[in-house]
Protein backbone atom coordinates (compact mmCIF):
# COMPACT_ATOMS: atom_id res chain seq x y z
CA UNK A 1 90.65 128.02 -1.00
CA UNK A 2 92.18 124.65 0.86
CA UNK A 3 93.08 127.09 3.42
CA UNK A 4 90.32 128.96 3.78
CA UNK A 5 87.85 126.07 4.03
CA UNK A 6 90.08 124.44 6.33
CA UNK A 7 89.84 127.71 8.83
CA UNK A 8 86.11 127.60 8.49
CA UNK A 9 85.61 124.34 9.40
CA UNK A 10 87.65 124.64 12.61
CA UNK A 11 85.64 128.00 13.54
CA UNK A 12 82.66 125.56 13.46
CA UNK A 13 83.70 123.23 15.88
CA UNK A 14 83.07 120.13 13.43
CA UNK A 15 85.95 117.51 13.03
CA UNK A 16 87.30 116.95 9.80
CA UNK A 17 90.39 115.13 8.54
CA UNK A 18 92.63 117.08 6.16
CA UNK A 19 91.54 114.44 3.28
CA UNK A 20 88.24 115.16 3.74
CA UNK A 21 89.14 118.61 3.67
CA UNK A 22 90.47 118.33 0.46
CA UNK A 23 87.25 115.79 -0.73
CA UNK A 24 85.00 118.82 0.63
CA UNK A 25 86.65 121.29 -1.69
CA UNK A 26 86.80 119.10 -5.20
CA UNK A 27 82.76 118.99 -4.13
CA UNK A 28 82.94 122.93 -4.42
CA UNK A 29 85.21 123.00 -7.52
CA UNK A 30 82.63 120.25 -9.16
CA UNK A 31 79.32 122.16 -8.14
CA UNK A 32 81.01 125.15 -9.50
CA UNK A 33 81.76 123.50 -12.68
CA UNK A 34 78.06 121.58 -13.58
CA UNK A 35 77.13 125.07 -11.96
CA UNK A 36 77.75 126.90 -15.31
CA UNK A 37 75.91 124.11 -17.07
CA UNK A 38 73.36 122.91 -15.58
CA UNK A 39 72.13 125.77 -12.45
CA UNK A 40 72.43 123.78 -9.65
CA UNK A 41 72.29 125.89 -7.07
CA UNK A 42 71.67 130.08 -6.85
CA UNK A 43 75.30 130.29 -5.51
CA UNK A 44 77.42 131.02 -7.82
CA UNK A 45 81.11 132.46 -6.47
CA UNK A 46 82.96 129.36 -5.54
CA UNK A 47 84.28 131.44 -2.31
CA UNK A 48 80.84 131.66 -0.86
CA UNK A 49 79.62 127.93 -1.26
CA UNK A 50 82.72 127.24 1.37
CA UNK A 51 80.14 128.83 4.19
CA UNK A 52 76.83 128.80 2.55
CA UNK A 53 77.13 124.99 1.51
CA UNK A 54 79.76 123.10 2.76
CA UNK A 55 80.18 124.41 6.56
CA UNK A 56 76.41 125.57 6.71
CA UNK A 57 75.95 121.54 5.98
CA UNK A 58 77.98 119.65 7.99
CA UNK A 59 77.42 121.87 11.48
CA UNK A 60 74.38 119.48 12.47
CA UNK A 61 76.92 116.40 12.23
CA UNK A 62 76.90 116.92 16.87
CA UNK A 63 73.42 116.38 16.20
CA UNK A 64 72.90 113.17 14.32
CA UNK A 65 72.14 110.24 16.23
CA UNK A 66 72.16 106.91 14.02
CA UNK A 67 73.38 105.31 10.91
CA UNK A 68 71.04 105.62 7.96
CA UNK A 69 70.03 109.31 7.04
CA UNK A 70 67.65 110.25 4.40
CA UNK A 71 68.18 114.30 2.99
CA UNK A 72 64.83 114.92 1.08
CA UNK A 73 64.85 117.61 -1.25
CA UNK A 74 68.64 117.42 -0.93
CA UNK A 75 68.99 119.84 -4.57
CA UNK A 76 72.98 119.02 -5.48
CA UNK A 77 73.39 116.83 -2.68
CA UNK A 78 73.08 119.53 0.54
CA UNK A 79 73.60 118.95 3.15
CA UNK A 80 73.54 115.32 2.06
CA UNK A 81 77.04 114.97 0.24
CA UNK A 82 79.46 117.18 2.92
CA UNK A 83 77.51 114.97 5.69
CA UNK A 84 78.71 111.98 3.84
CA UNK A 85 82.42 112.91 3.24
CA UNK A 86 82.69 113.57 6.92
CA UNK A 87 80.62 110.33 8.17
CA UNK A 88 81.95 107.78 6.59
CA UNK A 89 80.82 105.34 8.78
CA UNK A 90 77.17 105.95 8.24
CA UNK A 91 75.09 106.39 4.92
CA UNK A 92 73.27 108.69 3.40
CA UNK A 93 70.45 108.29 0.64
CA UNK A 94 69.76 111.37 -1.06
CA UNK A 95 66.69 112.18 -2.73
CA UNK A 96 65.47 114.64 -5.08
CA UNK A 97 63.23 114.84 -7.71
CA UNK A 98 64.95 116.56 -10.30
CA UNK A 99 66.90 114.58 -13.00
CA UNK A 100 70.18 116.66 -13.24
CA UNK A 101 70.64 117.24 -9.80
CA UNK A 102 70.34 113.66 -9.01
CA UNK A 103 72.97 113.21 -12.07
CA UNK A 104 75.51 115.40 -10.76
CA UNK A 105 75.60 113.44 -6.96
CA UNK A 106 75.86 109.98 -8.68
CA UNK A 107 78.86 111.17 -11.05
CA UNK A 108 80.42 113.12 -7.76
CA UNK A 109 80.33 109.68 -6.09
CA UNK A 110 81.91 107.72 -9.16
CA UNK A 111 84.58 109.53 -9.72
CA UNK A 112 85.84 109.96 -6.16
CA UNK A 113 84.66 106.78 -5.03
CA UNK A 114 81.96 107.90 -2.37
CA UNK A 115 80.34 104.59 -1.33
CA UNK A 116 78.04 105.55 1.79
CA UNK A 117 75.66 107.41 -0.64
CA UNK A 118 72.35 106.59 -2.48
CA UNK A 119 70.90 108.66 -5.19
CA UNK A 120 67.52 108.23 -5.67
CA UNK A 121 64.89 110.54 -8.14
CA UNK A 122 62.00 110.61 -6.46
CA UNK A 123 59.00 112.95 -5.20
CA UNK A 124 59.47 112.31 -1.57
CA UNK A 125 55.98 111.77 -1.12
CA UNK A 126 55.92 108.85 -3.40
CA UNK A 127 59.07 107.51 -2.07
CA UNK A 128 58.55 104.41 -0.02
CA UNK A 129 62.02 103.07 1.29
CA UNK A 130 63.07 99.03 1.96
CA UNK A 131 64.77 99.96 5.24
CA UNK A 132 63.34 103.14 7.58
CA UNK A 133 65.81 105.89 8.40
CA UNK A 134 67.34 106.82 11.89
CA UNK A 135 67.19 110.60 10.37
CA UNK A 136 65.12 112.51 8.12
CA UNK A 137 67.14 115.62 6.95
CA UNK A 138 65.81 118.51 5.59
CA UNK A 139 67.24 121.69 4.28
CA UNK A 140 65.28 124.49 2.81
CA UNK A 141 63.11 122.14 1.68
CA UNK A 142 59.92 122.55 2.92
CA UNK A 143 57.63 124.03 5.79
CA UNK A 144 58.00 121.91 8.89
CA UNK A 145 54.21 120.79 8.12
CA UNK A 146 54.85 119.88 4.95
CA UNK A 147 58.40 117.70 5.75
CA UNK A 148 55.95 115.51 8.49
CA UNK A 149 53.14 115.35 6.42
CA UNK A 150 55.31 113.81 3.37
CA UNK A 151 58.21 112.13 4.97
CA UNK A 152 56.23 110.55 8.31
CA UNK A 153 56.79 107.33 6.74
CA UNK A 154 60.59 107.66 6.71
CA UNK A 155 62.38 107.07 10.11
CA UNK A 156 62.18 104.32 12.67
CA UNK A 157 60.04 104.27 15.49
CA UNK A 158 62.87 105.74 17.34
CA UNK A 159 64.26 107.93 14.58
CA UNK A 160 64.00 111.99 14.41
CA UNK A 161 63.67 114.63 12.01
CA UNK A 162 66.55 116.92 11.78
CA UNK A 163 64.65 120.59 9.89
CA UNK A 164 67.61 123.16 8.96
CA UNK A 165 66.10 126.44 9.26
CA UNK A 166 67.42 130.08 8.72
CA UNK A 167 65.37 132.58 11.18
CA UNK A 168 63.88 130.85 14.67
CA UNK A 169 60.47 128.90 12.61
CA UNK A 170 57.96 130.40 15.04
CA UNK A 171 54.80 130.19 12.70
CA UNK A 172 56.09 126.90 11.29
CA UNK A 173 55.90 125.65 14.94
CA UNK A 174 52.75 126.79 15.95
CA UNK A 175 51.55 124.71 13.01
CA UNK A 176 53.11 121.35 13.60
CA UNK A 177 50.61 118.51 12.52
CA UNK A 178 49.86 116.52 15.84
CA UNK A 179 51.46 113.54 16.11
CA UNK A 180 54.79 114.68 16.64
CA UNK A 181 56.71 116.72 19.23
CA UNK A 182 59.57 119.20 19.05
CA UNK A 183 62.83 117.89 20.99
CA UNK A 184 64.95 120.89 20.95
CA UNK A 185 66.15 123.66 18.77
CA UNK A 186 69.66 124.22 18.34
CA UNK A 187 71.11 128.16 16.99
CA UNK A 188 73.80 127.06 15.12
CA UNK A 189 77.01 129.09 14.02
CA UNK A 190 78.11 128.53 10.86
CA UNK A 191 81.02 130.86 9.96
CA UNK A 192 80.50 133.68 7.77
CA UNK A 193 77.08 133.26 6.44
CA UNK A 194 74.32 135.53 6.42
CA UNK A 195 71.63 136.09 9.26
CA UNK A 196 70.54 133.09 11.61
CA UNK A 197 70.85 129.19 11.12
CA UNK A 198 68.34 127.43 13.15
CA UNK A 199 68.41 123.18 13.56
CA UNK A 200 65.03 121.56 14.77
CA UNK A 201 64.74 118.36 15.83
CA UNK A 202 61.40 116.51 16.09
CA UNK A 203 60.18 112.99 16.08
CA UNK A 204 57.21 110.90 16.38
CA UNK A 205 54.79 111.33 19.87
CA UNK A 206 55.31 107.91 21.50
């Protein structure tokens, strides 16, 4: 599996030491685990969360501009957690309104001493942060409407939303609330997964 994940990551083009390599894969082997318990996530063969969670994650890291990143909606910490592992440097809040999810990131972080991340349980809409965010992240979360409509109190004045998206959003983009502007959209390729992975950035009209 090590090796495996370790060829993916290098297919995508996204840096990663071999230690976070290694950090990536206990995330898999503990997903897998509270899997069985608690459904976390709709993925359930260890072998496919290596593309459809870990590498599908951390392929906007080019993209990111900042240090504080909020991933609303982020389920069992995606892409919140592999973002983390591979940015030390920055930090991550991660918010989700569901109990056990929230439960399973904050034990993840104990027990391999992951200190750049925040769990919060929250409704993102009610969610009203000390310190703005340089990025809003968002992964099947929510229609890009929705995302600005709830989270436009989240980032900076200077600080973007970064929408993960599977085919190109074309009626999601036609209904963007006004306001706001698209910066550019991104194809990415992420390694074995199925159909198209789309990135949109947007931020705030000046």
């Amino acid at each position: 599996m090590l090796e495996i994940l370790t060829r993916l990551i290098e297919q995508s083009g996204v840096a990663a030491t071999p230690q976070q390599t290694k950090m990536l894969l206990t995330l898999v082997e503990q997903l897998n685990k509270w899997n069985k318990a608690y459904n976390l996530t709709s993925v359930r063969d260890p072998r496919q969360m290596l593309s459809r969670h870990i590498v599908d994650s951390i392929v906007i890291k080019p993209y990111l501009q900042g240090e504080r990143f909020i991933d609303v909606g982020t389920g069992p910490g995606l892409p919140g957690l592999p973002l983390a592992i591979i940015m030390p440097n920055c930090h991550f809040t991660l918010l989700d309104s569901l109990g056990k999810r929230i439960r399973f990131i904050r034990q993840f972080c104990h027990e391999n001493q992951i200190t750049n991340v925040t769990a919060v349980q929250s409704r993102v809409e009610d969610f009203e942060p000390e310190q703005k965010f340089d990025g809003v992240i968002s992964r099947a979360f929510a229609s890009l409407n929705d995302m600005l409509t709830w989270c436009h109190q989240l980032p900076t004045e200077q600080g973007r939303f970064y929408a993960l998206k599977g085919q190109y959003p074309t009626a999601e983009l036609a209904q963007l609330p006004t306001g706001f502007v698209v910066e550019q959209i991104e194809k990415l390729q992420v390694p074995e997964a199925d159909g198209e992975r789309h990135l949109v950035l947007i931020r705030a009209a000046n």
